[in-house]
PDB file of N, CA and C in Angstrom:
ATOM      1  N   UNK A   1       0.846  -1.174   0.000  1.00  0.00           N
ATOM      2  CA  UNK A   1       0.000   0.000   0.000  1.00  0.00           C
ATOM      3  C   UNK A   1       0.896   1.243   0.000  1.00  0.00           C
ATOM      4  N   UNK A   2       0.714   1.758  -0.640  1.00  0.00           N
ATOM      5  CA  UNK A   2       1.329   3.460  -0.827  1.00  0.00           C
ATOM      6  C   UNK A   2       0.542   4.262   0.227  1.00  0.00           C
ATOM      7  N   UNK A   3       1.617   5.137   0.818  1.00  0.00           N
ATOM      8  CA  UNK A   3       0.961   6.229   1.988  1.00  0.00           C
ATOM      9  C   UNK A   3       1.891   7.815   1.587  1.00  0.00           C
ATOM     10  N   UNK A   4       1.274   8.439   2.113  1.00  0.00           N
ATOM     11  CA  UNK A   4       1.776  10.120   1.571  1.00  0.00           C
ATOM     12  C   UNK A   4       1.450  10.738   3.526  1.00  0.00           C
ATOM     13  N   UNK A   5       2.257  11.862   3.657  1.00  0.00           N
ATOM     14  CA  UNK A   5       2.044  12.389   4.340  1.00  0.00           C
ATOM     15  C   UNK A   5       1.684  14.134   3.958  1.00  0.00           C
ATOM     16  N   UNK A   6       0.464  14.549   4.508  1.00  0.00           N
ATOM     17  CA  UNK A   6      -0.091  15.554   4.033  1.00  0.00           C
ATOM     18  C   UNK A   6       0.147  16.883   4.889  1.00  0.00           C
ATOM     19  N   UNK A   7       0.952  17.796   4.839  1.00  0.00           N
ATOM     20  CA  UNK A   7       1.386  18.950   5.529  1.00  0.00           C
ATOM     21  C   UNK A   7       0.245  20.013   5.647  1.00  0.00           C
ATOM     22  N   UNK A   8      -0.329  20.534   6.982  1.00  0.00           N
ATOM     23  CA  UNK A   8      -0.988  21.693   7.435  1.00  0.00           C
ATOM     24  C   UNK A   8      -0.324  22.520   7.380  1.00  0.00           C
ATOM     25  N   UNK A   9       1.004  22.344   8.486  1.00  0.00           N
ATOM     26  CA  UNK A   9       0.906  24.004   8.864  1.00  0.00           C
ATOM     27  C   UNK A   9       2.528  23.493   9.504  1.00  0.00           C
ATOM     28  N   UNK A  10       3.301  24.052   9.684  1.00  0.00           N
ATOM     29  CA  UNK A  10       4.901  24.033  10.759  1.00  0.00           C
ATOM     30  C   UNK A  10       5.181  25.240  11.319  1.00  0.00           C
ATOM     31  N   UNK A  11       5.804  25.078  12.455  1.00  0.00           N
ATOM     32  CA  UNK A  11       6.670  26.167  13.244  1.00  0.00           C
ATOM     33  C   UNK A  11       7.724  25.575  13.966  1.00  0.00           C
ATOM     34  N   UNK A  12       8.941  26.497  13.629  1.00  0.00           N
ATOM     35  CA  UNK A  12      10.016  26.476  14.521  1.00  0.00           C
ATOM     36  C   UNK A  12       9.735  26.172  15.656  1.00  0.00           C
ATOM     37  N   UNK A  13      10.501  25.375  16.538  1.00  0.00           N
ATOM     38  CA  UNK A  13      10.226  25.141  17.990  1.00  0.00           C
ATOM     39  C   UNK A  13      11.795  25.526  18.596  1.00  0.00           C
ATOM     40  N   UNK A  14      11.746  25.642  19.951  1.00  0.00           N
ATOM     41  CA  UNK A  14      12.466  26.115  20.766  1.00  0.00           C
ATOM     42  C   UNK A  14      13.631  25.507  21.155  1.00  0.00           C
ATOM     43  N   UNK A  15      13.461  23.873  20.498  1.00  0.00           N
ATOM     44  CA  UNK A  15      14.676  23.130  20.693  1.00  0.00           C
ATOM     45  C   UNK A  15      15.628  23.195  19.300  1.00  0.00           C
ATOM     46  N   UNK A  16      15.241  23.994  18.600  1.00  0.00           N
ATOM     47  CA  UNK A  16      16.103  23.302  16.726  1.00  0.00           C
ATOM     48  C   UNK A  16      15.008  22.636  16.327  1.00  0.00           C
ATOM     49  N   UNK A  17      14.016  22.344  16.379  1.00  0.00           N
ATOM     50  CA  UNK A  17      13.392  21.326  15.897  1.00  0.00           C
ATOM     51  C   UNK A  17      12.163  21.565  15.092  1.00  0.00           C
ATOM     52  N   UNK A  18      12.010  21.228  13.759  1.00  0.00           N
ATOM     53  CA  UNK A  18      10.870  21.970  13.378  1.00  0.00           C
ATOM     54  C   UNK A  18       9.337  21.021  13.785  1.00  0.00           C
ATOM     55  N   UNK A  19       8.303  21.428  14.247  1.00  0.00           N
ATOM     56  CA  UNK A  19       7.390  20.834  14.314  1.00  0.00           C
ATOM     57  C   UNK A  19       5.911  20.808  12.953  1.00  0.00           C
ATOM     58  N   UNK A  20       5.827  19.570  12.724  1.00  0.00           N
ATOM     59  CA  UNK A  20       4.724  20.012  11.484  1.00  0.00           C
ATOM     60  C   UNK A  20       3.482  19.142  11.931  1.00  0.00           C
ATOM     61  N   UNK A  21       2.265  19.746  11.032  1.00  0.00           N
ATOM     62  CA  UNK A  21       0.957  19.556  11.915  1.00  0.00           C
ATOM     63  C   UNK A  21       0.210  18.707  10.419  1.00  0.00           C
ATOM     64  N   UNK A  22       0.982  16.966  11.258  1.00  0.00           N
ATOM     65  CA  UNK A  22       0.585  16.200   9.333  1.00  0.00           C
ATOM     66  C   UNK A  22      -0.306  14.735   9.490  1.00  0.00           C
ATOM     67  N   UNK A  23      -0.981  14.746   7.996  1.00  0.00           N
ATOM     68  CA  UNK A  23      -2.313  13.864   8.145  1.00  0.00           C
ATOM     69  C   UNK A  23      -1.845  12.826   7.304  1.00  0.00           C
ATOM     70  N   UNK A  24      -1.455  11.633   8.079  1.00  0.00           N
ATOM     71  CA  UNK A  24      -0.881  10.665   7.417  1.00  0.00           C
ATOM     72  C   UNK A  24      -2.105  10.020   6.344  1.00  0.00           C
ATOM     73  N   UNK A  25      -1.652   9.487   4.960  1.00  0.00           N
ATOM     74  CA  UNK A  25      -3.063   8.939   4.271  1.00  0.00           C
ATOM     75  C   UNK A  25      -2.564   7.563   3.455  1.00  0.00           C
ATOM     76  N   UNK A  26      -3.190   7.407   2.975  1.00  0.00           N
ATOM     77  CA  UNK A  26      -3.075   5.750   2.100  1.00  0.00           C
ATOM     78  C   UNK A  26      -4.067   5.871   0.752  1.00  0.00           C
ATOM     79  N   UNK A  27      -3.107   5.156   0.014  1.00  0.00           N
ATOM     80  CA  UNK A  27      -3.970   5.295  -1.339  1.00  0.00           C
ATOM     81  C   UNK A  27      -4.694   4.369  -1.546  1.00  0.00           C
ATOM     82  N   UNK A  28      -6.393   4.842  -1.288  1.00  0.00           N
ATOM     83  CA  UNK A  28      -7.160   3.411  -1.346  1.00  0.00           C
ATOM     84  C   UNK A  28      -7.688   3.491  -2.850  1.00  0.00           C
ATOM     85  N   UNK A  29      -7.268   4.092  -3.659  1.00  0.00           N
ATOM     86  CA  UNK A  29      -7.461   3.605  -5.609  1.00  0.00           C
ATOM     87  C   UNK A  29      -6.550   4.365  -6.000  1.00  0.00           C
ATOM     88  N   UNK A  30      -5.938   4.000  -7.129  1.00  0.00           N
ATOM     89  CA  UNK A  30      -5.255   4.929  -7.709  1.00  0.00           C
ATOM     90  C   UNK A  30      -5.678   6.861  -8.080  1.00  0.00           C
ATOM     91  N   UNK A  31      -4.968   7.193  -7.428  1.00  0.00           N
ATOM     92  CA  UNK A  31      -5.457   8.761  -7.481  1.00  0.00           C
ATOM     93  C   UNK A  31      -6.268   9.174  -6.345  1.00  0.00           C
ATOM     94  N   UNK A  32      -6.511   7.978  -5.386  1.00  0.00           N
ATOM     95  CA  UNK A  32      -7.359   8.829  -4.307  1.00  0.00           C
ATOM     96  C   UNK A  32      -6.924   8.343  -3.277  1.00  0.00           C
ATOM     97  N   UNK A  33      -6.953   9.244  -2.145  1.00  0.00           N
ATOM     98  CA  UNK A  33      -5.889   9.586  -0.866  1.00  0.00           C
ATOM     99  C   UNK A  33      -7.052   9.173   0.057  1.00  0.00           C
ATOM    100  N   UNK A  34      -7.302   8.513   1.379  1.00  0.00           N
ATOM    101  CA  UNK A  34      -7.828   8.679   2.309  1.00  0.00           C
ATOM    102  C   UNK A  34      -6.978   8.843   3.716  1.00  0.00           C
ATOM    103  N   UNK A  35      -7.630   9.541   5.109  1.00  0.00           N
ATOM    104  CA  UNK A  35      -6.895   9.769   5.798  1.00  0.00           C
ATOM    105  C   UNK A  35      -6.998   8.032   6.955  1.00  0.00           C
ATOM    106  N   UNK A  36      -5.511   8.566   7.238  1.00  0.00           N
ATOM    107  CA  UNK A  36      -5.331   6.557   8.073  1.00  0.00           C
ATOM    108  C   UNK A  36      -6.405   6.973   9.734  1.00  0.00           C
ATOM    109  N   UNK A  37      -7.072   6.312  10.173  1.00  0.00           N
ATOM    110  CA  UNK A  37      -7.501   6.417  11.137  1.00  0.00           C
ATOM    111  C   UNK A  37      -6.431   6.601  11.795  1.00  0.00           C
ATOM    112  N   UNK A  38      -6.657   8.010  13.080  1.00  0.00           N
ATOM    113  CA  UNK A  38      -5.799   7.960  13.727  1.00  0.00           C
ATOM    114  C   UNK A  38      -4.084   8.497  13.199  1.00  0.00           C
ATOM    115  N   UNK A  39      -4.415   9.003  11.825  1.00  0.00           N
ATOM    116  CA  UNK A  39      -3.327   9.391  11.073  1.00  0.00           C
ATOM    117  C   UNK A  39      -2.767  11.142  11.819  1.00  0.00           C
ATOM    118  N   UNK A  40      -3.730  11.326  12.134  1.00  0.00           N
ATOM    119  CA  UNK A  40      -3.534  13.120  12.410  1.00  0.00           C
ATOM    120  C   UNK A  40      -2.357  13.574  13.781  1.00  0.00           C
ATOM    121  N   UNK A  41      -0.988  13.273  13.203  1.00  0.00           N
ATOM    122  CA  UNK A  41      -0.029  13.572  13.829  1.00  0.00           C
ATOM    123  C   UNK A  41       1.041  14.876  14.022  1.00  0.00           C
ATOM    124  N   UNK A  42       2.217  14.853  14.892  1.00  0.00           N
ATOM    125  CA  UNK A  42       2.918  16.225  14.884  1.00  0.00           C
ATOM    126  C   UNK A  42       4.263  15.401  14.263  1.00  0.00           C
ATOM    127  N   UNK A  43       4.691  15.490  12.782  1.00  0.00           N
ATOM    128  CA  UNK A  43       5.573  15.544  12.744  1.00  0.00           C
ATOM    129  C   UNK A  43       6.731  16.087  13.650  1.00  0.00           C
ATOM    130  N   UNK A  44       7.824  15.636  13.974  1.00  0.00           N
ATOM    131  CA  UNK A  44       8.859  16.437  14.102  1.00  0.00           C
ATOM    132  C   UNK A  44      10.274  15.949  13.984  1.00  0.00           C
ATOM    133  N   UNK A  45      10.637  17.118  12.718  1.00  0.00           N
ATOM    134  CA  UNK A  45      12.089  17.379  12.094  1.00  0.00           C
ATOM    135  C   UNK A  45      13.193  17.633  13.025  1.00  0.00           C
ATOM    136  N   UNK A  46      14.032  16.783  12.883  1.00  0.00           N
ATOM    137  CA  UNK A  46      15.426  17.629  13.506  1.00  0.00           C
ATOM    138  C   UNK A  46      15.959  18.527  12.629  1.00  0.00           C
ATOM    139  N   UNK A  47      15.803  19.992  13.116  1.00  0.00           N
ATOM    140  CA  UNK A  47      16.471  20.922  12.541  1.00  0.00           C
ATOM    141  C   UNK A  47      17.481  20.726  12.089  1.00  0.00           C
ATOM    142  N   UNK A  48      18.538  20.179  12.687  1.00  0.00           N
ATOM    143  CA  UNK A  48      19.954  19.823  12.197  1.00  0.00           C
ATOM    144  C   UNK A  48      20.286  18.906  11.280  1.00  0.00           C
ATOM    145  N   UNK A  49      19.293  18.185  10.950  1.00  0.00           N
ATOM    146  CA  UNK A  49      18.798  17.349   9.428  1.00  0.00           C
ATOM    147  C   UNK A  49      18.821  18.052   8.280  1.00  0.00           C
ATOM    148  N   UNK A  50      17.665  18.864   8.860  1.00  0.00           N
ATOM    149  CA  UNK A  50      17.080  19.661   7.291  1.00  0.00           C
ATOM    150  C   UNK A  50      18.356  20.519   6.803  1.00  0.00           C
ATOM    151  N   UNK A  51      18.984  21.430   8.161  1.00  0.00           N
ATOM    152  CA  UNK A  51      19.812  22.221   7.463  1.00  0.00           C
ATOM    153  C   UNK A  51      21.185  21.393   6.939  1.00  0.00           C
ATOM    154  N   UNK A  52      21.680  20.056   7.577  1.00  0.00           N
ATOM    155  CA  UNK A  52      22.362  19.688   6.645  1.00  0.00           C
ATOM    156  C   UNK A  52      21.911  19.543   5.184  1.00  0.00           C
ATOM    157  N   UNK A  53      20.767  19.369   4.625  1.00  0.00           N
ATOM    158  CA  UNK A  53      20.511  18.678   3.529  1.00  0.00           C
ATOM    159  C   UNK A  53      20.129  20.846   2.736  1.00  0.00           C
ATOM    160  N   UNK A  54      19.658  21.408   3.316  1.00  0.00           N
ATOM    161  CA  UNK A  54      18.905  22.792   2.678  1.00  0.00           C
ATOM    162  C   UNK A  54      20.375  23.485   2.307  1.00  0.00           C
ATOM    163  N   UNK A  55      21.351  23.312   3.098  1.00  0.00           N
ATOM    164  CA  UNK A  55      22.640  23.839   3.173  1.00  0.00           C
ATOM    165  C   UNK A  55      24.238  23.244   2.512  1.00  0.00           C
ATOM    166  N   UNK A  56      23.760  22.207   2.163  1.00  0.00           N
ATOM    167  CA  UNK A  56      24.524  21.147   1.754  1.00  0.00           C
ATOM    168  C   UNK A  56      24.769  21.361  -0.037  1.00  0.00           C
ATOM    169  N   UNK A  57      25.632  20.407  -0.672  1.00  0.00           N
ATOM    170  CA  UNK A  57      25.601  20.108  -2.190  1.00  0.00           C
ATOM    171  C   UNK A  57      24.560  19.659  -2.577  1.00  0.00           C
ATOM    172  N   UNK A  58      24.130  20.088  -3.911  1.00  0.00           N
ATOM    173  CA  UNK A  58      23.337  19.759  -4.122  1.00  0.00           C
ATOM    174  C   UNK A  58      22.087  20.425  -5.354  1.00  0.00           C
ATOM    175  N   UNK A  59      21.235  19.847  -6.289  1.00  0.00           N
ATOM    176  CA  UNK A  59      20.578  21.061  -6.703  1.00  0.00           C
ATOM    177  C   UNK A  59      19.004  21.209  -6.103  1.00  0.00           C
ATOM    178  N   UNK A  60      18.404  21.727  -6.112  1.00  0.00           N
ATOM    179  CA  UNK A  60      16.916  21.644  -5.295  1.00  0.00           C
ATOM    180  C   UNK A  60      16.468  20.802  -5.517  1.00  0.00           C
ATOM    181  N   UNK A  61      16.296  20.156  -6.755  1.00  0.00           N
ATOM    182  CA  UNK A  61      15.650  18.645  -7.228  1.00  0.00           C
ATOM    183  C   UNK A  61      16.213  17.526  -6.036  1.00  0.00           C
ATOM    184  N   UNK A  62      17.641  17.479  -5.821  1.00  0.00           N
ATOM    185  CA  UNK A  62      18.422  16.907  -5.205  1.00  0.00           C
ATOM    186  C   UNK A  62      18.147  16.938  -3.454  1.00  0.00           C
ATOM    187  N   UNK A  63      17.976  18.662  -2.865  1.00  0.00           N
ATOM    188  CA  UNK A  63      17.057  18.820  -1.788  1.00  0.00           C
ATOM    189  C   UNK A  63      15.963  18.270  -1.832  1.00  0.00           C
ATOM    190  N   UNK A  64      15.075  18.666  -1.995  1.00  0.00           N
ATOM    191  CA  UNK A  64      13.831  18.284  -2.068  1.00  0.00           C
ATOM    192  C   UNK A  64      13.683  16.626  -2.253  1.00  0.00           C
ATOM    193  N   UNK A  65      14.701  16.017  -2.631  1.00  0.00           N
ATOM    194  CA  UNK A  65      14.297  14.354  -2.583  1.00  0.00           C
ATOM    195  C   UNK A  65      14.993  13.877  -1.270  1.00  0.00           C
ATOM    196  N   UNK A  66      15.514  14.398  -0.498  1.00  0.00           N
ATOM    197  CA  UNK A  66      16.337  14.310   0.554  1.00  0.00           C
ATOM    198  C   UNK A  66      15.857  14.629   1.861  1.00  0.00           C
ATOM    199  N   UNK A  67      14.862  16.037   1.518  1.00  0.00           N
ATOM    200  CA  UNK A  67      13.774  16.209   2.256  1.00  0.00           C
ATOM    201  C   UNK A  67      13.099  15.002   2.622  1.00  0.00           C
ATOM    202  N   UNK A  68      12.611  14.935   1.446  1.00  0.00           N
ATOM    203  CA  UNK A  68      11.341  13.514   1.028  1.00  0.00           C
ATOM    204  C   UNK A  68      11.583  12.297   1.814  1.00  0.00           C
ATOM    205  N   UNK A  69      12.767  11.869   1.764  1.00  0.00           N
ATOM    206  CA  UNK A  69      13.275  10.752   2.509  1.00  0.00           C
ATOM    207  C   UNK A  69      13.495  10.449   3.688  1.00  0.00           C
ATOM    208  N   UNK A  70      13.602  12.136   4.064  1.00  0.00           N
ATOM    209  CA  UNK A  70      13.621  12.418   5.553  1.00  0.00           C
ATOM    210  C   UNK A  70      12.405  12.251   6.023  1.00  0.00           C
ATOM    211  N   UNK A  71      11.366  12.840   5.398  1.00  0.00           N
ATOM    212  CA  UNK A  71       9.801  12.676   5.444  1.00  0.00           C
ATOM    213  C   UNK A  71       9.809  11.310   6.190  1.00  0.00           C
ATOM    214  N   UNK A  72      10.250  10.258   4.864  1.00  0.00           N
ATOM    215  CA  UNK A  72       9.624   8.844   4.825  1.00  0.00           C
ATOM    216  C   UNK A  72      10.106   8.036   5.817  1.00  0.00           C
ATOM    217  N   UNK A  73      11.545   8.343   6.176  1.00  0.00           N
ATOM    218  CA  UNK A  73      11.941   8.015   7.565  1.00  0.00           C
ATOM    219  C   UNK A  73      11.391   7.831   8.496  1.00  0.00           C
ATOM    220  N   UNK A  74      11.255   9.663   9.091  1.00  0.00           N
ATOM    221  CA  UNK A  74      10.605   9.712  10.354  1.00  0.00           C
ATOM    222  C   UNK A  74       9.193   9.477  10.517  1.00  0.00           C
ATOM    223  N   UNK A  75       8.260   9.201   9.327  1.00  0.00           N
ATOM    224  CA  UNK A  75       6.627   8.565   8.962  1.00  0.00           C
ATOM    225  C   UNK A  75       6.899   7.079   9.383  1.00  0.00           C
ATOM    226  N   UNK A  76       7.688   6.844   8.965  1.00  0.00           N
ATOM    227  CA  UNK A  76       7.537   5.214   9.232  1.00  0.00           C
ATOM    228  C   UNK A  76       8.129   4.501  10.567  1.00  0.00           C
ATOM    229  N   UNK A  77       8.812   5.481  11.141  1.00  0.00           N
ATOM    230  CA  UNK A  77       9.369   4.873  12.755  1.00  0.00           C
ATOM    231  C   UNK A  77       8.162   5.197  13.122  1.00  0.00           C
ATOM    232  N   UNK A  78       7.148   5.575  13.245  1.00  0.00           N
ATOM    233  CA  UNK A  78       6.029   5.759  13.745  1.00  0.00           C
ATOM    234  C   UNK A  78       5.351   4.687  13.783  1.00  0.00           C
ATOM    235  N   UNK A  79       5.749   3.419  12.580  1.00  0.00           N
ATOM    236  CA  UNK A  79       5.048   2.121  12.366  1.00  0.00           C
ATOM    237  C   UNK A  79       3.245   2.318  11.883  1.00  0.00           C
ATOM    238  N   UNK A  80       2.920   3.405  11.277  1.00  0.00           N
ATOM    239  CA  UNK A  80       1.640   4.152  11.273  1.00  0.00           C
ATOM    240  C   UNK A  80       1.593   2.740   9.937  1.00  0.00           C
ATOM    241  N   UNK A  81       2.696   2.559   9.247  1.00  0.00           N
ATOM    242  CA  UNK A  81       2.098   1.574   8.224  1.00  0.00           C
ATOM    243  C   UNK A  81       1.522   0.258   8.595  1.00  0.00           C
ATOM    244  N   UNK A  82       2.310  -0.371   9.537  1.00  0.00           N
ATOM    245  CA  UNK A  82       2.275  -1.835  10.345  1.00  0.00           C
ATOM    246  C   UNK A  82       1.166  -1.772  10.637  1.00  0.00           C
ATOM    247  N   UNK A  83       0.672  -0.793  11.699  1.00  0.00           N
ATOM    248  CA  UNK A  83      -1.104  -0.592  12.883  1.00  0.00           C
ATOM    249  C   UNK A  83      -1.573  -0.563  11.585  1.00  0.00           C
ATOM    250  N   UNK A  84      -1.468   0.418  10.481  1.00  0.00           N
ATOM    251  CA  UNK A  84      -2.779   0.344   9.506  1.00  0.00           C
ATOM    252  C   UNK A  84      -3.304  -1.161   8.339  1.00  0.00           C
ATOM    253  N   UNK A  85      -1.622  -1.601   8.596  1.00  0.00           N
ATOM    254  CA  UNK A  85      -1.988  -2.974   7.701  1.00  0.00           C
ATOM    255  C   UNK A  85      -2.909  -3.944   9.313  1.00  0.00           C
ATOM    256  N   UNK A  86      -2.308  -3.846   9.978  1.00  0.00           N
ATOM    257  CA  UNK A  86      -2.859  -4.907  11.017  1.00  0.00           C
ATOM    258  C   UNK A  86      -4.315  -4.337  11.270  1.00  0.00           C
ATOM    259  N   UNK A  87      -4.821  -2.872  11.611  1.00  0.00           N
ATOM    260  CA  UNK A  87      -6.322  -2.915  11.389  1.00  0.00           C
ATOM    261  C   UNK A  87      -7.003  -3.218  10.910  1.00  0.00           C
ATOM    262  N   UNK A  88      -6.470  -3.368   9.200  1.00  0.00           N
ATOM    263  CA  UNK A  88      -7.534  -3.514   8.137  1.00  0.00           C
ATOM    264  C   UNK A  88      -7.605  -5.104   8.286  1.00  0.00           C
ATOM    265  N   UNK A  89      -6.263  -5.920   8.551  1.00  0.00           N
ATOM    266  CA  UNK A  89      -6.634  -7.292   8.813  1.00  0.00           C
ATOM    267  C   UNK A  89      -7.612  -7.349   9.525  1.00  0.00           C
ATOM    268  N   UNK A  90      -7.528  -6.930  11.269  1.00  0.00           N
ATOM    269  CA  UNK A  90      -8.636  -6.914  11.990  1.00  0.00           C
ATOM    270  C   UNK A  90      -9.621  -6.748  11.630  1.00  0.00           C
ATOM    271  N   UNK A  91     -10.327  -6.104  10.851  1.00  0.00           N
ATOM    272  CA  UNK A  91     -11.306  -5.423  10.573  1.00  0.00           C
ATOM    273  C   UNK A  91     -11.915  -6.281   9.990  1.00  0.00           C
ATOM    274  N   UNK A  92     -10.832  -6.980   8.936  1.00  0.00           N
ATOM    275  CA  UNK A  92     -11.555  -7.719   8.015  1.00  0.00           C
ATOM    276  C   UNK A  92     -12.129  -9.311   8.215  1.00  0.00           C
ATOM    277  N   UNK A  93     -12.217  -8.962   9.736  1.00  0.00           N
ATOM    278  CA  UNK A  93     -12.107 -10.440  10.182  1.00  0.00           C
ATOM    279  C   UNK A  93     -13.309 -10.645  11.110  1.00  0.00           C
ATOM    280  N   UNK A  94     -13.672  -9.424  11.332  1.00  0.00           N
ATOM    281  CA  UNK A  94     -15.164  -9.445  12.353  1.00  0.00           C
ATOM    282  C   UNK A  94     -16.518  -9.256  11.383  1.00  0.00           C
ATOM    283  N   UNK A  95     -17.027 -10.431  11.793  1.00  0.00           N
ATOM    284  CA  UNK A  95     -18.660 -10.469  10.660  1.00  0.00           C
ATOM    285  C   UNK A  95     -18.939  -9.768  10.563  1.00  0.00           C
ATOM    286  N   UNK A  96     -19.562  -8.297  11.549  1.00  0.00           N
ATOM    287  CA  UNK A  96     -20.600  -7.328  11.302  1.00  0.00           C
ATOM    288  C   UNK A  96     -19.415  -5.581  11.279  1.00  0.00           C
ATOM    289  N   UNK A  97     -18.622  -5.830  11.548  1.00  0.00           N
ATOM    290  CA  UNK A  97     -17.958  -4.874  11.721  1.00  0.00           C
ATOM    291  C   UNK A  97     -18.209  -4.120  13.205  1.00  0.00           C
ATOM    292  N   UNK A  98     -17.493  -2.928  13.388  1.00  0.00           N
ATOM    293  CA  UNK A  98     -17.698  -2.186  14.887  1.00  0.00           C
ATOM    294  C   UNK A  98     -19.452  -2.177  14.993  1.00  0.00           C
ATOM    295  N   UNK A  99     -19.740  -2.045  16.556  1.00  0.00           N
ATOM    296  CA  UNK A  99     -19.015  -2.793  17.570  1.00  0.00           C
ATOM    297  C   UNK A  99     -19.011  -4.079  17.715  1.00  0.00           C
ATOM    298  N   UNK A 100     -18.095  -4.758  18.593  1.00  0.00           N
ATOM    299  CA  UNK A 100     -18.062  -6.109  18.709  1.00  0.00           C
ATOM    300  C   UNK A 100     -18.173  -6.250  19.835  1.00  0.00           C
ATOM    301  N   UNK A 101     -18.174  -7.563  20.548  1.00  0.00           N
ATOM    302  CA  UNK A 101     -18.488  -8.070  22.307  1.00  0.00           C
ATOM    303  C   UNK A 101     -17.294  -8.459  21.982  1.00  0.00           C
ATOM    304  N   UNK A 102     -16.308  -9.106  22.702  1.00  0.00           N
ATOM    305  CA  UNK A 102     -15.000  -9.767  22.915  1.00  0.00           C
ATOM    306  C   UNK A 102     -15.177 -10.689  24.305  1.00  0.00           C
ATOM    307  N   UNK A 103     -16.121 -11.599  24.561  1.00  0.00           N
ATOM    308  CA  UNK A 103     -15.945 -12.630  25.615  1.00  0.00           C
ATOM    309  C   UNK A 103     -14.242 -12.975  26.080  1.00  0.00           C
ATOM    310  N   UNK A 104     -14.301 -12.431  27.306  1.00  0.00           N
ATOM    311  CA  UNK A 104     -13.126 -12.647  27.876  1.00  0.00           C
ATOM    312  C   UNK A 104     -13.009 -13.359  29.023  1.00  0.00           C
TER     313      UNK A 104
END
């Protein structure tokens, strides 16, 4: 499954660190984005990342994919892909869908 992370809004924070205000999504058809349950997170950049890469060799094409990677990095230590593959298993496994009883 392909996932994108969707940028609101960022501000500098007080440690070096940039904070961004992002809606993780998944491509449920080609060309169309939905948001991951539970996707609506705070990125946050180590300043000292970006400016190696904004400050560094390089041409913007070259930034900007470096960015990107940085993106995909810190999206995925989050494991937001793993919980969303393992929900949809779950999901797909209860007859009627939410809610359920769980006899324990």
């Amino acid at each position: 499954m392909d996932y994108r992370v969707r940028v609101q809004s960022g501000e500098a924070a007080a440690s070096g660190d940039i904070h961004l205000d992002c809606f993780v999504e998944r491509e449920a058809s080609p060309g169309e984005w939905e948001l991951i349950p539970m996707g609506h997170r705070t990125l946050v950049m180590d300043g000292e990342a970006v400016l190696a890469i904004t400050e560094g060799a390089g041409t913007d094409g070259q930034k900007l994919g470096a960015i990107a990677a940085l993106f995909k990095q810190e999206v995925l230590s989050w494991g937001i892909d793993r919980s969303d593959d393992a929900y949809n298993q779950l999901f797909a496994l209860l007859p009627a869908g939410w809610p359920v009883t769980v006899p324990l």
